[in-house]
Protein backbone atom coordinates (compact mmCIF):
# COMPACT_ATOMS: atom_id res chain seq x y z
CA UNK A 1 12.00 7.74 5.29
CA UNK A 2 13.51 7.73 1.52
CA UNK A 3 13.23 3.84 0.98
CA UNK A 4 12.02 3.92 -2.58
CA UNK A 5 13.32 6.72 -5.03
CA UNK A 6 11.07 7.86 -7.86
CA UNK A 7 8.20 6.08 -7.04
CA UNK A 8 5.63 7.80 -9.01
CA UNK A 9 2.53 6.38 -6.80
CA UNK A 10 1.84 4.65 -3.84
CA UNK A 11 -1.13 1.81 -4.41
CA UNK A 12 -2.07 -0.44 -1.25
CA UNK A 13 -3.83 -3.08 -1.88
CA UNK A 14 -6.43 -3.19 0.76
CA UNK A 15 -7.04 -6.75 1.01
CA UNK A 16 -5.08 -9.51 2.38
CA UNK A 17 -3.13 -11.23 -0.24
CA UNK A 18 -1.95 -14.86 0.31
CA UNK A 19 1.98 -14.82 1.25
CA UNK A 20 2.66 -17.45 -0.76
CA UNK A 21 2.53 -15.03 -4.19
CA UNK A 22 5.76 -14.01 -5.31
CA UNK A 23 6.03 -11.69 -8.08
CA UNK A 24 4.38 -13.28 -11.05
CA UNK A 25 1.13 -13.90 -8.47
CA UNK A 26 1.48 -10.28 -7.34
CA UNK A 27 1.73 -8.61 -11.08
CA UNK A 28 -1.45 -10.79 -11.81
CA UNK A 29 -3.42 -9.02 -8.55
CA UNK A 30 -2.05 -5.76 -9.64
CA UNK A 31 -3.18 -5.84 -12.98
CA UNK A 32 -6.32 -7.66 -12.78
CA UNK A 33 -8.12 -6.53 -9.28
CA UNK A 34 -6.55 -2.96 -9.03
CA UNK A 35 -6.83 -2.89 -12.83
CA UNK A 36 -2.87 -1.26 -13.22
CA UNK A 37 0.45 -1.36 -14.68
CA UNK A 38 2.62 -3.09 -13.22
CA UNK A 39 5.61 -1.71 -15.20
CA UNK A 40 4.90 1.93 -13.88
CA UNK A 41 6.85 3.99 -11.34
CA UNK A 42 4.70 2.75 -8.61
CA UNK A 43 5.00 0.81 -5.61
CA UNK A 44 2.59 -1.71 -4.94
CA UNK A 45 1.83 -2.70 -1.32
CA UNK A 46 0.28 -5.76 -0.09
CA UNK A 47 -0.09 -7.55 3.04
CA UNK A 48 -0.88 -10.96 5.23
CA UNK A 49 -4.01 -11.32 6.98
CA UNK A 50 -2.05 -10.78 9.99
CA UNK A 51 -1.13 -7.87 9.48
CA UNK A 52 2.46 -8.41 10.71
CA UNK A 53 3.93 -9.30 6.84
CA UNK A 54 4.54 -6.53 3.74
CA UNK A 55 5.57 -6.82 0.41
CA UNK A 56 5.81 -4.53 -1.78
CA UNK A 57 6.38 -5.04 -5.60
CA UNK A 58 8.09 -2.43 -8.05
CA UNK A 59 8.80 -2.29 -11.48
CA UNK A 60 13.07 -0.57 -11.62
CA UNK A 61 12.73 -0.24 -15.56
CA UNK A 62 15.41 -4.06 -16.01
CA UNK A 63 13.25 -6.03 -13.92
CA UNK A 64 10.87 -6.70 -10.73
CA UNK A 65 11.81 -6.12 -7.14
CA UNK A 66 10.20 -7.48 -4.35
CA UNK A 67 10.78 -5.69 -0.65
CA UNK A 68 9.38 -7.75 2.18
CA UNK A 69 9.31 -7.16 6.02
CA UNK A 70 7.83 -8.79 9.34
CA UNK A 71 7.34 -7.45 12.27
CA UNK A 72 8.12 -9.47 15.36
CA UNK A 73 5.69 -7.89 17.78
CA UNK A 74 3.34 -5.70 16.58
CA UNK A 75 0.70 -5.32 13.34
CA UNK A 76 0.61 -3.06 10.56
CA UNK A 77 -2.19 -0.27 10.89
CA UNK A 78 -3.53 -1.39 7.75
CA UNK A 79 -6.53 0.42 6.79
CA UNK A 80 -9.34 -2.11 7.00
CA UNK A 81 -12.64 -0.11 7.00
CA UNK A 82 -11.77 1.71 3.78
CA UNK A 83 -14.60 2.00 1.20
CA UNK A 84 -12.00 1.09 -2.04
CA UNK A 85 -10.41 -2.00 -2.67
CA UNK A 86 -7.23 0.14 -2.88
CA UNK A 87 -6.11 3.22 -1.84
CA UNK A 88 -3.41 5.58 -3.03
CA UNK A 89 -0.57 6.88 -0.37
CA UNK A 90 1.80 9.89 0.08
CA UNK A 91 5.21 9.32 0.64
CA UNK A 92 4.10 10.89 4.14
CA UNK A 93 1.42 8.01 4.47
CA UNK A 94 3.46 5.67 3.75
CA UNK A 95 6.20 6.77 6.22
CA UNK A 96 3.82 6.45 8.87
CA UNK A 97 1.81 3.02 7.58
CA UNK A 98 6.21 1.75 8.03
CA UNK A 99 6.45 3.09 11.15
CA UNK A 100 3.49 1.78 12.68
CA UNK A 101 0.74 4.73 12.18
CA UNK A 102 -3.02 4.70 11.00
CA UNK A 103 -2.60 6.29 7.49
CA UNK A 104 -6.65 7.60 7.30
CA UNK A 105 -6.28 9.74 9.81
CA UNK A 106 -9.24 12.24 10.02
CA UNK A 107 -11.46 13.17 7.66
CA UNK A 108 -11.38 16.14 5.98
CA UNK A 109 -14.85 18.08 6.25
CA UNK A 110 -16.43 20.57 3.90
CA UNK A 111 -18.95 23.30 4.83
CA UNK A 112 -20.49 26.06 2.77
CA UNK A 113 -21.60 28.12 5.62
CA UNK A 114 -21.81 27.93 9.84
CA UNK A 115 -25.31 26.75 11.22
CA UNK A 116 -26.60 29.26 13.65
């Protein structure tokens, strides 16, 4: 799903931000409590503490857009029991945090050699 072209990064914003922010409240969060640029070729992804509400906030080098969708029925598999106040997604991520996926997934593991 090509929604966004030459986004550079994908930043969600773990934590539920208050709806009621429109751009100017949503460049503050971005810059002071994921300490970023808002003018950079990123997408910035935020939502409700329903879960059923997204915006997302990008910088298209004449001016600020804001994208915003609700979902009827069901609730964003937002990714609640991550350690970081934000994460960074893939564009495959974020395909599947749009179409209704988890976007952790499993955790990779790492082992130097097979116990016997």
């Amino acid at each position: 799903m090509k929604m966004f072209v030459d986004a550079g990064a994908i930043y969600l914003h773990r934590d539920a931000v208050d709806f009621r922010k429109s751009i100017n409240g949503l460049v503050v969060i971005v810059e002071q409590e994921m300490a970023l640029s808002p003018f950079s070729e990123a997408l910035f992804v935020f939502c409700n503490r329903n879960r059923d509400r997204m915006k997302v906030l990008y910088w298209d080098r004449t001016g600020f857009c804001l994208w915003y969708k609700r979902l009827e029925k069901e609730k964003f598999k937002w990714p609640r029991q991550h350690s970081q106040p934000m994460m960074t997604l893939n564009e495959e991520q974020w395909a599947w945090l749009l179409s209704g996926y988890d976007v952790i997934g499993h955790r990779s593991l790492s082992y130097a050699h097979c116990a016997g």
